[in-house]
C-alpha atoms as a PDB file:
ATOM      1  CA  UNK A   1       1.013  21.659 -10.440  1.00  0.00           C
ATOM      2  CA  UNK A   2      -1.203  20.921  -7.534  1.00  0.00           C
ATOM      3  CA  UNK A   3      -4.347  22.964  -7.146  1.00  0.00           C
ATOM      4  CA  UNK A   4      -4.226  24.145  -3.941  1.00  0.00           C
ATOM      5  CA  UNK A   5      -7.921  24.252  -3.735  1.00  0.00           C
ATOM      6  CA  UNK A   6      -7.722  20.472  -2.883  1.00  0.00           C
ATOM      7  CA  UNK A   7      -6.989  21.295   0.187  1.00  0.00           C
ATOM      8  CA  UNK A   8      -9.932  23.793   1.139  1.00  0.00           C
ATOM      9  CA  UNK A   9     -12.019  22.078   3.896  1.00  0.00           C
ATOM     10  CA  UNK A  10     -14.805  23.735   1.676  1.00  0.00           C
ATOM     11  CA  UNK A  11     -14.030  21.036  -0.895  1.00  0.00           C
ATOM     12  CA  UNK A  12     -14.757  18.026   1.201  1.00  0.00           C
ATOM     13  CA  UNK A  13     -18.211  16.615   0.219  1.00  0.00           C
ATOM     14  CA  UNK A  14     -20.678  15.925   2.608  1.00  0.00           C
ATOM     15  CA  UNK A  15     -20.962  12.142   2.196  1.00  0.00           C
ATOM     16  CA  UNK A  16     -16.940  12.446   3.432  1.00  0.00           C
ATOM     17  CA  UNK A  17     -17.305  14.393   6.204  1.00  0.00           C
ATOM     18  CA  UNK A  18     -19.977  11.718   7.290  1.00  0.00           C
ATOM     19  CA  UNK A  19     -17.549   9.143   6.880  1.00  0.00           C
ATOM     20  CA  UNK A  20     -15.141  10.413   8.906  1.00  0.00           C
ATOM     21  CA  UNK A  21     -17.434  11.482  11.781  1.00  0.00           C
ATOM     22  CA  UNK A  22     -18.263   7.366  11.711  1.00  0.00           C
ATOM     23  CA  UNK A  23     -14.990   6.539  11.811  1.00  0.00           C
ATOM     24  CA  UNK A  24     -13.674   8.593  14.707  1.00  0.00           C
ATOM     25  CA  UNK A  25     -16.728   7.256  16.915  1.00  0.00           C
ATOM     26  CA  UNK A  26     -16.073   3.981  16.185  1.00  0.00           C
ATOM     27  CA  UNK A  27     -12.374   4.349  16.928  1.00  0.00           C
ATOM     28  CA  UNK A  28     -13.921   6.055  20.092  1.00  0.00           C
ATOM     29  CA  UNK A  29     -15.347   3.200  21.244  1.00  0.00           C
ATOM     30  CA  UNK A  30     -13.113   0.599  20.655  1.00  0.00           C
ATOM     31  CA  UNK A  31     -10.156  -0.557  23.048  1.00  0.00           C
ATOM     32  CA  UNK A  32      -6.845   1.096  22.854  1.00  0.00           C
ATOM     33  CA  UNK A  33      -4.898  -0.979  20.254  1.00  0.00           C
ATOM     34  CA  UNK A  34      -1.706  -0.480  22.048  1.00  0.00           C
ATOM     35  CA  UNK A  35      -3.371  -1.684  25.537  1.00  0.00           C
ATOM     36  CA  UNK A  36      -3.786  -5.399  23.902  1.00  0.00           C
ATOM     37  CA  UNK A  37      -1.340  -7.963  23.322  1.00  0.00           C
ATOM     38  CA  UNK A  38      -0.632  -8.030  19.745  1.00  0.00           C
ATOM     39  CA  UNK A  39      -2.532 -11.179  19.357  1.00  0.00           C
ATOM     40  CA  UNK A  40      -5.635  -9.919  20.735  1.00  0.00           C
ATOM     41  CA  UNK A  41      -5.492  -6.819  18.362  1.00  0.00           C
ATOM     42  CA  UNK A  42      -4.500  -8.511  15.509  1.00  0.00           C
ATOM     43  CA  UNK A  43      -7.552 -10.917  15.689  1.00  0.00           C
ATOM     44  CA  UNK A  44      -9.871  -7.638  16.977  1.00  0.00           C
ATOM     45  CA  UNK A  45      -8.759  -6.215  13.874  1.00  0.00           C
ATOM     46  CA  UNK A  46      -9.495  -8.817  11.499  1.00  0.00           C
ATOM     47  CA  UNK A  47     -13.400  -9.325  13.032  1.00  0.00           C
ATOM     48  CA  UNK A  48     -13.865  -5.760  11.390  1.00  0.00           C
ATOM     49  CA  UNK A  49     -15.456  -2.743  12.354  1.00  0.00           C
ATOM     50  CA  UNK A  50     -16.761   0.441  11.106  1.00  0.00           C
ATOM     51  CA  UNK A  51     -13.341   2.020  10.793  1.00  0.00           C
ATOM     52  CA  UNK A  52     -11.268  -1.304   9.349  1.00  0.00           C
ATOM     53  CA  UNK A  53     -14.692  -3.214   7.675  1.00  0.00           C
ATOM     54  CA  UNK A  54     -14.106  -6.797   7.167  1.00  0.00           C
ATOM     55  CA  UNK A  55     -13.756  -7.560   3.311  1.00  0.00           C
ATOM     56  CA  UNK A  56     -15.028 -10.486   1.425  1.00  0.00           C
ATOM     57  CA  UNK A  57     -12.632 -13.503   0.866  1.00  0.00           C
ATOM     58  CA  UNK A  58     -12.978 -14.157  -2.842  1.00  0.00           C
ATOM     59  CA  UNK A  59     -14.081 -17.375  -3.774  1.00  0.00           C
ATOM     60  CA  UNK A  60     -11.351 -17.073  -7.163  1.00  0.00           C
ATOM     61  CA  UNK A  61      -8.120 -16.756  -4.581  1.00  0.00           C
ATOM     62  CA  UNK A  62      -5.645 -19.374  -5.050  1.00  0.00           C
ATOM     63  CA  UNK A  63      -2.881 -20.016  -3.183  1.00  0.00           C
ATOM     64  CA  UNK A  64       1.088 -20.645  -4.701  1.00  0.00           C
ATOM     65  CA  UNK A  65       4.075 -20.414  -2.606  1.00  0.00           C
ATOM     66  CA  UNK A  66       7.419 -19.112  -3.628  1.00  0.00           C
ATOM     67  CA  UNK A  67      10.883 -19.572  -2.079  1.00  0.00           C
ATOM     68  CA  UNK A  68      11.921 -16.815   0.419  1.00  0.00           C
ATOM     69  CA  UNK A  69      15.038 -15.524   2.465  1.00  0.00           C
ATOM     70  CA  UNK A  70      13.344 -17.420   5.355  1.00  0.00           C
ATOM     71  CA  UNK A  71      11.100 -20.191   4.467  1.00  0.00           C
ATOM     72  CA  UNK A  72       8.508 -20.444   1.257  1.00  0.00           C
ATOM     73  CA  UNK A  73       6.405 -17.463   1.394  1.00  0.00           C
ATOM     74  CA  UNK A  74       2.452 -17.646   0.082  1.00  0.00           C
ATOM     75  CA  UNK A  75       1.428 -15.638  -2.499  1.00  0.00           C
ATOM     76  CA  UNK A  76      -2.699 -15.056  -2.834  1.00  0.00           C
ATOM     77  CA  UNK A  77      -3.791 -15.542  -6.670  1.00  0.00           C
ATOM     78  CA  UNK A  78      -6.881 -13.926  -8.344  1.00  0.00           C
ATOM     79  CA  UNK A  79      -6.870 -13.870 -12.041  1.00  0.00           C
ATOM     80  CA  UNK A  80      -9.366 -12.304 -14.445  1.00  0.00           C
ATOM     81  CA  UNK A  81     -12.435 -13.664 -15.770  1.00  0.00           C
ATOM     82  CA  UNK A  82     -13.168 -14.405 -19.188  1.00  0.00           C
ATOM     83  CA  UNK A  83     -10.215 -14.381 -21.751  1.00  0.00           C
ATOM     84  CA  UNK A  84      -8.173 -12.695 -20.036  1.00  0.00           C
ATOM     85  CA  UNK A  85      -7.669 -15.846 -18.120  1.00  0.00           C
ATOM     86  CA  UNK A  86      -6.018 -17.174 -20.675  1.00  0.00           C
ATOM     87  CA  UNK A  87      -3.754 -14.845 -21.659  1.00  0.00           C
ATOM     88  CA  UNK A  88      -3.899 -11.751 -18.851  1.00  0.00           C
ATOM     89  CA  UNK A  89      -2.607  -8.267 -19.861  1.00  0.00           C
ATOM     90  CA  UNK A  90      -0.477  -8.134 -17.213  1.00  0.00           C
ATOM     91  CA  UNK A  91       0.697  -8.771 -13.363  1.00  0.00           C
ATOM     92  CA  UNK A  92      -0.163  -6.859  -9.942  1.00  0.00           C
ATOM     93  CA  UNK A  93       1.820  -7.081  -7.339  1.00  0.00           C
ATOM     94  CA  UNK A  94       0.040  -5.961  -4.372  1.00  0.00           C
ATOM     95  CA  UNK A  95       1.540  -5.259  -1.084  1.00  0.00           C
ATOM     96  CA  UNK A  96      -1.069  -4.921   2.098  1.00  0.00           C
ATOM     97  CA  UNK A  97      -1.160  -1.982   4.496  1.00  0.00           C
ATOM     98  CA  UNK A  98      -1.559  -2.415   8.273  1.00  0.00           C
ATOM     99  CA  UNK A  99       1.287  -0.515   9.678  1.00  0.00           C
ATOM    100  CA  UNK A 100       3.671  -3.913   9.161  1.00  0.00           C
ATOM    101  CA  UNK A 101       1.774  -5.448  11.969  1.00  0.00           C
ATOM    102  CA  UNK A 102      -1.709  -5.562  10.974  1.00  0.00           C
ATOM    103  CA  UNK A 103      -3.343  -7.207   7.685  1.00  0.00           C
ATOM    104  CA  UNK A 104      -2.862 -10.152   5.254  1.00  0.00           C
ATOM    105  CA  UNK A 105      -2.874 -11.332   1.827  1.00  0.00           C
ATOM    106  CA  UNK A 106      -6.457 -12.161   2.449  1.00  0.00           C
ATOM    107  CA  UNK A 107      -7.618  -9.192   3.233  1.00  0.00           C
ATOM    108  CA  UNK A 108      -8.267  -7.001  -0.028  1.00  0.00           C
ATOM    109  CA  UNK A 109      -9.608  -9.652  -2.301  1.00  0.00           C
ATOM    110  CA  UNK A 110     -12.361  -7.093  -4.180  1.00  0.00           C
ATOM    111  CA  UNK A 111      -9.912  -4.721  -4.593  1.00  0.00           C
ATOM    112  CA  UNK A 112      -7.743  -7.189  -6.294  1.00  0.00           C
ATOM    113  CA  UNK A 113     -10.615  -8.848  -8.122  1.00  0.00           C
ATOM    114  CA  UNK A 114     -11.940  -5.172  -9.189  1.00  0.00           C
ATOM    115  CA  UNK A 115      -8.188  -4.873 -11.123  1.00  0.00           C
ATOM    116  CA  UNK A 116      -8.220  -8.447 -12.378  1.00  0.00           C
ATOM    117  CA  UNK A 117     -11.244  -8.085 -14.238  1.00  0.00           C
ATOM    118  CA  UNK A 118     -11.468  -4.720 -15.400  1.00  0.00           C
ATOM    119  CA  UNK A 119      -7.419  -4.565 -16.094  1.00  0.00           C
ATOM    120  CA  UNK A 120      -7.142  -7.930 -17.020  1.00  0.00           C
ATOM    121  CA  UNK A 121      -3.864  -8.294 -14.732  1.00  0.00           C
ATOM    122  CA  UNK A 122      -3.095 -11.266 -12.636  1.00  0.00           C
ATOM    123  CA  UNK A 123      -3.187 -10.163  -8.974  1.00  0.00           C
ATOM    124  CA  UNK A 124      -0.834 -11.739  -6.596  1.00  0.00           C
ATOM    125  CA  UNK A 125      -0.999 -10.424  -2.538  1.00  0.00           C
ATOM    126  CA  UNK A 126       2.259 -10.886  -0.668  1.00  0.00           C
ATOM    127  CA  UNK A 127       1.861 -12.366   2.617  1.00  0.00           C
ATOM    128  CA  UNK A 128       4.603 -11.047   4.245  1.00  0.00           C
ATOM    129  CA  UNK A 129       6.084 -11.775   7.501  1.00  0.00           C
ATOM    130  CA  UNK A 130       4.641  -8.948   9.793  1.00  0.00           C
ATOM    131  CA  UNK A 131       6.416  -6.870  13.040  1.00  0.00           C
ATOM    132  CA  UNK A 132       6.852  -6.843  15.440  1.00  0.00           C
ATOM    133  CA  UNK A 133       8.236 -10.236  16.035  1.00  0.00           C
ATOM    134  CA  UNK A 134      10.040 -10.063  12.535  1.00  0.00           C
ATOM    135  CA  UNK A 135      11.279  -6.709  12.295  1.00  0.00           C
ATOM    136  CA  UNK A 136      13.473  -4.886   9.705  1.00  0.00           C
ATOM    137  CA  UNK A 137      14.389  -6.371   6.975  1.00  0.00           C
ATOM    138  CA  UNK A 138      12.069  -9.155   7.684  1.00  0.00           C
ATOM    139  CA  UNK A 139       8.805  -8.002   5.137  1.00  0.00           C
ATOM    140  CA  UNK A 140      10.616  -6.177   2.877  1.00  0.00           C
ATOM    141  CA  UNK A 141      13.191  -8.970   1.863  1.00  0.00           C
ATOM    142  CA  UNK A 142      10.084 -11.298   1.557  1.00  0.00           C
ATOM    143  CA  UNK A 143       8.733  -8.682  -0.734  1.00  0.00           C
ATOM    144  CA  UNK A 144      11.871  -8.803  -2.684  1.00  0.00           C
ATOM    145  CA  UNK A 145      11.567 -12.746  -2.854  1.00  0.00           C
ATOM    146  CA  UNK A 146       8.195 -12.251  -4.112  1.00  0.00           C
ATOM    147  CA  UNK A 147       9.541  -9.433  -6.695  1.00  0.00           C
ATOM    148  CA  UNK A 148      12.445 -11.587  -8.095  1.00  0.00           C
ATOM    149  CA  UNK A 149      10.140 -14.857  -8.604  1.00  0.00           C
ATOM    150  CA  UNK A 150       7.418 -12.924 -10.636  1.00  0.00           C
ATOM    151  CA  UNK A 151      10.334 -10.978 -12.679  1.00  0.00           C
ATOM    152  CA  UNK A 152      11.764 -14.699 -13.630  1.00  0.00           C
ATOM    153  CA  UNK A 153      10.147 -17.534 -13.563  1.00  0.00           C
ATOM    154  CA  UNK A 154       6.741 -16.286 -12.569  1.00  0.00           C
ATOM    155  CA  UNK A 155       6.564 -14.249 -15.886  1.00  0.00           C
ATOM    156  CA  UNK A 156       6.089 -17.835 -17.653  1.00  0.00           C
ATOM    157  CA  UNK A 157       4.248 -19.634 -14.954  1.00  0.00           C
ATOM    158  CA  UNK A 158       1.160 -16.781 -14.840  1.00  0.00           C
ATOM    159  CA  UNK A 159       2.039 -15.937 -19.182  1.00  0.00           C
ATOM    160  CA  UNK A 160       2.592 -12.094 -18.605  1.00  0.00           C
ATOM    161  CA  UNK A 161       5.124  -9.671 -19.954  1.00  0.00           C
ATOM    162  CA  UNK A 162       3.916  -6.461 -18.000  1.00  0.00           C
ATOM    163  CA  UNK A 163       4.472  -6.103 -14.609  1.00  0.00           C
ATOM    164  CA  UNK A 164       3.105  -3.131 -11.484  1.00  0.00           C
ATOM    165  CA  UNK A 165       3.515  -3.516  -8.255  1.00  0.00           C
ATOM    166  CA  UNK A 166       2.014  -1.613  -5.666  1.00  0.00           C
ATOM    167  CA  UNK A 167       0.352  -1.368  -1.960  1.00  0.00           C
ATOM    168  CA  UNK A 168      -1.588   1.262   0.431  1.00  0.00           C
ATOM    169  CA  UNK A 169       0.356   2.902   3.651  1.00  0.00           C
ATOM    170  CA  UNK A 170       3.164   0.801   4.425  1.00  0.00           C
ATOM    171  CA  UNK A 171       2.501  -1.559   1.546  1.00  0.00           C
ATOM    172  CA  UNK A 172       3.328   1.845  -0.335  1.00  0.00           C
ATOM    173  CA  UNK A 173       6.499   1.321   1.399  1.00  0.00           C
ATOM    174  CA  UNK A 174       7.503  -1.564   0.527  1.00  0.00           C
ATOM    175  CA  UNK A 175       6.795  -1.390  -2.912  1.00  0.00           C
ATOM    176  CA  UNK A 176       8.740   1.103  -2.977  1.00  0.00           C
ATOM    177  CA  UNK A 177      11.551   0.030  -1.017  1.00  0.00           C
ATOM    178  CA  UNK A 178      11.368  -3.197  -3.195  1.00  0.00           C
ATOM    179  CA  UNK A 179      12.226  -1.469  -6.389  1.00  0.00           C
ATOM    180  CA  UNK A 180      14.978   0.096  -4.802  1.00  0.00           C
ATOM    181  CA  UNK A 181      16.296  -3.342  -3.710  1.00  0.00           C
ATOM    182  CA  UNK A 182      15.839  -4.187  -7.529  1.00  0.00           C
ATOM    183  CA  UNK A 183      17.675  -1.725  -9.010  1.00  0.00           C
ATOM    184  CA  UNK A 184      20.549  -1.768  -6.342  1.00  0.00           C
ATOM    185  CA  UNK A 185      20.950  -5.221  -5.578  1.00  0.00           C
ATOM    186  CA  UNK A 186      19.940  -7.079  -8.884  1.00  0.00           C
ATOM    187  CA  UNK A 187      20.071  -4.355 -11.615  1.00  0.00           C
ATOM    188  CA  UNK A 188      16.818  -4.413 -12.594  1.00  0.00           C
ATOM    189  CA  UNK A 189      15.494  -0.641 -12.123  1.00  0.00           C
ATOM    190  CA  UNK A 190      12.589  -1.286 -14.819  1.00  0.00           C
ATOM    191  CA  UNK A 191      11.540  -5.192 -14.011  1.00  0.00           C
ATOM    192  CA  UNK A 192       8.027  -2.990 -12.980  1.00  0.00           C
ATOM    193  CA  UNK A 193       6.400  -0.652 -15.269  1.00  0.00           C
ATOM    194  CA  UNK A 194       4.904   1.378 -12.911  1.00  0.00           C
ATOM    195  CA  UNK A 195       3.878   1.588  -8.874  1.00  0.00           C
ATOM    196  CA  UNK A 196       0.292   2.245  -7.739  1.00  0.00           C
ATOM    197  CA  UNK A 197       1.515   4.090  -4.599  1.00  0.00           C
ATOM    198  CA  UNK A 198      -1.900   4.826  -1.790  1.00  0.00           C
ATOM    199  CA  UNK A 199      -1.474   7.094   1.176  1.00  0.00           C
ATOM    200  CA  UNK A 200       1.957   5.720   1.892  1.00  0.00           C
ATOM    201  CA  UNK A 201       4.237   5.936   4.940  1.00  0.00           C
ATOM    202  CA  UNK A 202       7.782   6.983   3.431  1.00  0.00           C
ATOM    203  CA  UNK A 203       9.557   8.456   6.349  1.00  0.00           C
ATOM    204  CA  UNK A 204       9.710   6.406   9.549  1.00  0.00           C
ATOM    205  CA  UNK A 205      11.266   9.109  11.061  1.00  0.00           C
ATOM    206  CA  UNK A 206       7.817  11.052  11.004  1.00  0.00           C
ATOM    207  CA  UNK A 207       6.923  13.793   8.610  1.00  0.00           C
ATOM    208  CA  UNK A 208       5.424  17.263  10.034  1.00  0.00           C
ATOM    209  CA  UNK A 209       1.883  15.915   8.961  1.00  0.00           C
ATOM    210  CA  UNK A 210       2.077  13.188  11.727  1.00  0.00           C
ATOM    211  CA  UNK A 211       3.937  15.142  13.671  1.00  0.00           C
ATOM    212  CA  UNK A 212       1.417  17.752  13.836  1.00  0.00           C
ATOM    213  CA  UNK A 213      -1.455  14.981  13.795  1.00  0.00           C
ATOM    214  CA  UNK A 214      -2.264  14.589  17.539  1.00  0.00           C
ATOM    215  CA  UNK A 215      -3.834  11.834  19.464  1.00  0.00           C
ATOM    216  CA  UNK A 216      -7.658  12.329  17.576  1.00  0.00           C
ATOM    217  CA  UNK A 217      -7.592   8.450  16.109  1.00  0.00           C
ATOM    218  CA  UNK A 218      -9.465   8.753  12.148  1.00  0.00           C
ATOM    219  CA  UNK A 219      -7.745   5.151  11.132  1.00  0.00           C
ATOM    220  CA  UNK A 220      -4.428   6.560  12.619  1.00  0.00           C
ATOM    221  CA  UNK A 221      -3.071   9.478  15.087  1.00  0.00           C
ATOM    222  CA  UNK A 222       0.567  10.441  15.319  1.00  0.00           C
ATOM    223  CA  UNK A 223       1.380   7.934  18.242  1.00  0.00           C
ATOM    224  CA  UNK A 224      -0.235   5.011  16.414  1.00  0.00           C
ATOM    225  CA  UNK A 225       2.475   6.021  13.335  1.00  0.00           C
ATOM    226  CA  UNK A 226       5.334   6.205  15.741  1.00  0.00           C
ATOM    227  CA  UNK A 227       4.755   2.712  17.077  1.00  0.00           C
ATOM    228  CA  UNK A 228       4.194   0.998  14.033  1.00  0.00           C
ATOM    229  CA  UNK A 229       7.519   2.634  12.835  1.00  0.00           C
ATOM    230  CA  UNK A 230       9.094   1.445  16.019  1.00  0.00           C
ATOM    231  CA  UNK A 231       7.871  -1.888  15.690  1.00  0.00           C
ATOM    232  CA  UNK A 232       9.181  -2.487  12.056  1.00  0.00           C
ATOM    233  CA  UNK A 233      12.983  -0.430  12.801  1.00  0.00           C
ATOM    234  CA  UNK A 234      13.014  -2.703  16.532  1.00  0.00           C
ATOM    235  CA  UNK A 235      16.791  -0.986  17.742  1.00  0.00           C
ATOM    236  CA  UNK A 236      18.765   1.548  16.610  1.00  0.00           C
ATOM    237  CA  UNK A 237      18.441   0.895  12.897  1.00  0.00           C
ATOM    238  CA  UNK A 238      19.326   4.351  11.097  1.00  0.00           C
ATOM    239  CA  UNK A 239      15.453   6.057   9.941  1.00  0.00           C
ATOM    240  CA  UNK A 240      16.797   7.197   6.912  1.00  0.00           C
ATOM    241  CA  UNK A 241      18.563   4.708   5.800  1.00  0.00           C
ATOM    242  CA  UNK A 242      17.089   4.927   1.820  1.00  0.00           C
ATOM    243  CA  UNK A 243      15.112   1.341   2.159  1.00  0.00           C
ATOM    244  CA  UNK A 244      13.566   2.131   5.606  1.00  0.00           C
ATOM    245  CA  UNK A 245      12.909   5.674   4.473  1.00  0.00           C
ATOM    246  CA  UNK A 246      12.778   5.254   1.066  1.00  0.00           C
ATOM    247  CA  UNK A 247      11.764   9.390   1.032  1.00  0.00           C
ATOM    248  CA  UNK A 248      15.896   9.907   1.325  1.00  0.00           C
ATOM    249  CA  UNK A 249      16.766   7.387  -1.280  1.00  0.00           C
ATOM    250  CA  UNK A 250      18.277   8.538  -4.971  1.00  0.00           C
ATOM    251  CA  UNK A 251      15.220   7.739  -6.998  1.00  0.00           C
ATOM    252  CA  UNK A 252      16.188   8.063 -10.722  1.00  0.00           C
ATOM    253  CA  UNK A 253      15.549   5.592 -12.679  1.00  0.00           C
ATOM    254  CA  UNK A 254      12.439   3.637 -11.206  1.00  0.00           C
ATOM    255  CA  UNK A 255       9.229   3.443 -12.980  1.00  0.00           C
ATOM    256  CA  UNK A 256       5.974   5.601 -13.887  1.00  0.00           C
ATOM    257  CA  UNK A 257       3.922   5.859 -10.219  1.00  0.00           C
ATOM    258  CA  UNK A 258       0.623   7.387  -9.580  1.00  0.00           C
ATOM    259  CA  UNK A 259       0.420   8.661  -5.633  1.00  0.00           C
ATOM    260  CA  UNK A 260      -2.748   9.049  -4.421  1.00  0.00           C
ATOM    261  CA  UNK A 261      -3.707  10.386  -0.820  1.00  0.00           C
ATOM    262  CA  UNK A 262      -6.906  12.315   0.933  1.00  0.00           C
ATOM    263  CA  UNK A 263      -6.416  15.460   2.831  1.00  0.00           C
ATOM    264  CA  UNK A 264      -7.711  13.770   6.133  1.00  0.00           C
ATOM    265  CA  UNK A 265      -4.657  11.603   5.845  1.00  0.00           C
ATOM    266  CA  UNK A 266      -2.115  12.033   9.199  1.00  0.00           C
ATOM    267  CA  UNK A 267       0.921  10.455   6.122  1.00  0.00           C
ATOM    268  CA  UNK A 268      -0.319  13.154   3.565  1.00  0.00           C
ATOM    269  CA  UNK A 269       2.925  15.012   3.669  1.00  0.00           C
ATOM    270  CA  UNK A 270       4.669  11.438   3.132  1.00  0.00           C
ATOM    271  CA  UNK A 271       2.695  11.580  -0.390  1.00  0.00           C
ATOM    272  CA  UNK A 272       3.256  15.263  -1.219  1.00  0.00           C
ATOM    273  CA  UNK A 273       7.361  15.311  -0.276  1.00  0.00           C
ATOM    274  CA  UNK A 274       7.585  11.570  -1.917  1.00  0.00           C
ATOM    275  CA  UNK A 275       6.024  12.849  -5.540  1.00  0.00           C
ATOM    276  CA  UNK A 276       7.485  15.702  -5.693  1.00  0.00           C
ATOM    277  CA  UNK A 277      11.229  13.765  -5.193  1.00  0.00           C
ATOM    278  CA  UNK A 278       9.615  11.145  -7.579  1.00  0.00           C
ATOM    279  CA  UNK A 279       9.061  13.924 -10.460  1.00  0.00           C
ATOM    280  CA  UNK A 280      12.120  15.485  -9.614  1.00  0.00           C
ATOM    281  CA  UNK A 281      13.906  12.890 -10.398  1.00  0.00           C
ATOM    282  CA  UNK A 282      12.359  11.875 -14.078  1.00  0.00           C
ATOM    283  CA  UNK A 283      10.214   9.222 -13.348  1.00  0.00           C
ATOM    284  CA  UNK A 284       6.717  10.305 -14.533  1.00  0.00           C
ATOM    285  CA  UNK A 285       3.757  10.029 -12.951  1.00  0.00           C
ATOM    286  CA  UNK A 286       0.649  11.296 -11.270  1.00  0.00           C
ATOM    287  CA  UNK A 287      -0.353  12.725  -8.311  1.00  0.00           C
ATOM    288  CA  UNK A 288      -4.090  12.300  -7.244  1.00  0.00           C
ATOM    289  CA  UNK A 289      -4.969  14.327  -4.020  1.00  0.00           C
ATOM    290  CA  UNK A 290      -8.419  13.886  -2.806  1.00  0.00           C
ATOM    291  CA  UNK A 291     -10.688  16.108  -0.383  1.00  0.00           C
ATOM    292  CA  UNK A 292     -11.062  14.674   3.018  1.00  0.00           C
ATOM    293  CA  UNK A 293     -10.196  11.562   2.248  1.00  0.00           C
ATOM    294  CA  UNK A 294      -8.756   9.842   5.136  1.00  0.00           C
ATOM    295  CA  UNK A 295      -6.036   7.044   5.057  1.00  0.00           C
ATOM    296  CA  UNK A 296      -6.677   4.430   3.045  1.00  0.00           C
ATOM    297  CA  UNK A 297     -10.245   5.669   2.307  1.00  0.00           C
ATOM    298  CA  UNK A 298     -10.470   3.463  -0.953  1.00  0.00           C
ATOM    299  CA  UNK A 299     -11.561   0.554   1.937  1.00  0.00           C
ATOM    300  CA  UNK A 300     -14.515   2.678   2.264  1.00  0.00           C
ATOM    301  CA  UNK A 301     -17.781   2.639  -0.208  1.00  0.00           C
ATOM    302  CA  UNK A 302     -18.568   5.909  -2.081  1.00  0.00           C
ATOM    303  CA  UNK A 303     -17.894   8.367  -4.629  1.00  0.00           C
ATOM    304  CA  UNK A 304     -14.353   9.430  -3.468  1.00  0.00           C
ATOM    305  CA  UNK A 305     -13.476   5.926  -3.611  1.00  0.00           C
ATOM    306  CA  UNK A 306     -15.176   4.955  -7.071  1.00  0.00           C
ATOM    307  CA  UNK A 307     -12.727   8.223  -8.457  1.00  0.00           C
ATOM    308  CA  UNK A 308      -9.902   6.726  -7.009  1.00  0.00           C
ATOM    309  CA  UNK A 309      -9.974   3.635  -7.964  1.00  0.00           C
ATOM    310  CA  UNK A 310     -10.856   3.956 -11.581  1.00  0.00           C
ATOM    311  CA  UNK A 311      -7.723   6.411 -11.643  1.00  0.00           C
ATOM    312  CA  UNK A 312      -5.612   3.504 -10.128  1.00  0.00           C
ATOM    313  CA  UNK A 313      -7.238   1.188 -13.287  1.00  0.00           C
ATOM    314  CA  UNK A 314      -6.643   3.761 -15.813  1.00  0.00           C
ATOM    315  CA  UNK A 315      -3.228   4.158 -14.848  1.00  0.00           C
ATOM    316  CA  UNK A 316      -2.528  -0.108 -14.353  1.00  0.00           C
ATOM    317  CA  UNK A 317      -4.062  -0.751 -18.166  1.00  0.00           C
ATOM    318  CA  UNK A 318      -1.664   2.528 -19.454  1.00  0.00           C
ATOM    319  CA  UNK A 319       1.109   0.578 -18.722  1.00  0.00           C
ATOM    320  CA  UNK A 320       0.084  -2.937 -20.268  1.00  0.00           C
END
């Protein structure tokens, strides 16, 4: 059961409520994403800032390309150190946030290399085509490419048996959606031993949590949500249709998943409604709720983050 004192703002540690002030001044500041042409906020984006900080590249990263629905798509590479180079204890496939029009493979290389070395998984980041020019089912059938080729022939190339997947926000959602496609379309409910599911964005038809949210910006506000889900569904494309919402889809049978998500988090009811469907229907799991946290906070130093993330590792290395 949850503990509903999680969700006491008297829980929220001062070092978090610091964060967040940061964060909302800095959004503040900055120009209305929405105001830009999509090339100008993309590349805003990626120069970094106090709320979205600019990650190191790793040095490790390789690049590999696999064949796709529309063209070879890249896959980023960063394997462990040590012996676990040689033979890893398993595969992570890691699906980027950035509402499907934001982000890239390149941009969460110490996350990746954190798992790598202390899992000892081989971590490969999807770079997906993004919305809004390629809209539904444009990233999630490259995620599927991406899926099938480490479930066959990738299982020899990188010499792993264990595979996870998983992503934060909408990479959430497509990790999600891609198991679905797995166990509908190629009967393979269990190819993935278990999801590592972040603050993710289940229902594009907007759950009462971003509903409710408002315009204050901390990372997101409700009409920053709404467009990103616009951008990705571009038409009348049913919202809860099980893929695009994958919170309405018939779960059983898909792997172990650990959801984590912060109180401050405008998709926090996306987590709570999605783990509870996910227990309910047998899976197993975890769900990790944590005080104040705001979305995505793991891309944030500090102690909410360092809990977070060695849950995530604990839970990867269980399923080895």
């Amino acid at each position: 059961m949850l503990d509903h004192a999680l969700f006491d703002p008297a829980t929220i540690d001062p070092e978090t409520k610091r964060l967040n002030e940061e964060i909302r001044k800095d959004q503040a500041s900055q120009p209305d994403p929405w105001s830009l042409p999509i090339a100008e906020a993309r590349a805003l984006r990626a120069k970094g800032s106090i709320a979205f900080p600019r990650l190191t590249r790793s040095a490790r990263a390789e690049a590999i390309t696999v064949d796709g629905p529309s063209g070879p798509i890249a896959l980023r590479v960063i394997r462990p150190k040590s012996k676990a180079a040689e033979k890893p204890r398993g595969a992570y496939l890691h699906i980027h946030g950035g509402g499907w029009v934001f982000g890239g493979a390149d941009q969460q290389d110490p996350w990746l290399e954190r798992i790598a070395d202390t899992c000892g998984f081989v971590c490969l980041s999807v770079e997906y085509r993004l919305a809004p020019e390629h809209p539904y089912p444009a990233a999630l059938e490259d995620c599927e490419a991406a899926a099938l080729w480490l479930a066959g022939p990738g299982r020899a190339s990188l010499n792993v048996s264990s595979l996870t997947i998983g992503g934060e926000s909408v990479g959430a959602h497509l990790a999600v959606s891609t198991l679905l496609r797995l166990r509908d379309h190629h009967d393979q409910p269990r190819a993935f031993r278990g999801a590592n599911l972040n603050c993710g964005f289940f229902d594009l038809g907007l759950t009462p949590s971003v509903r409710a949210w408002g315009e204050e910006r901390l990372v997101n506000n409700t009409r920053d949500l709404k467009t990103f889900a616009d951008g990705f569904c571009a038409g009348a494309v049913d919202r809860r249709q099980p893929e695009v919402s994958p919170l309405y889809a018939n779960l059983k049978g898909l792997p172990p998943a650990l959801f984590s998500v912060g109180t401050a988090d405008a998709l926090l009811d996306d987590t709570l409604y999605m783990s509870a469907r996910w227990a309910a229907a047998g899976n197993g799991g975890h769900t990790a709720i944590y005080p104040g946290g705001c979305h995505v906070f793991i891309r944030y130093p500090g102690e909410l983050t360092e809990r977070a993330q060695e849950l995530s590792e604990r839970f990867l290395m269980a399923l080895a």
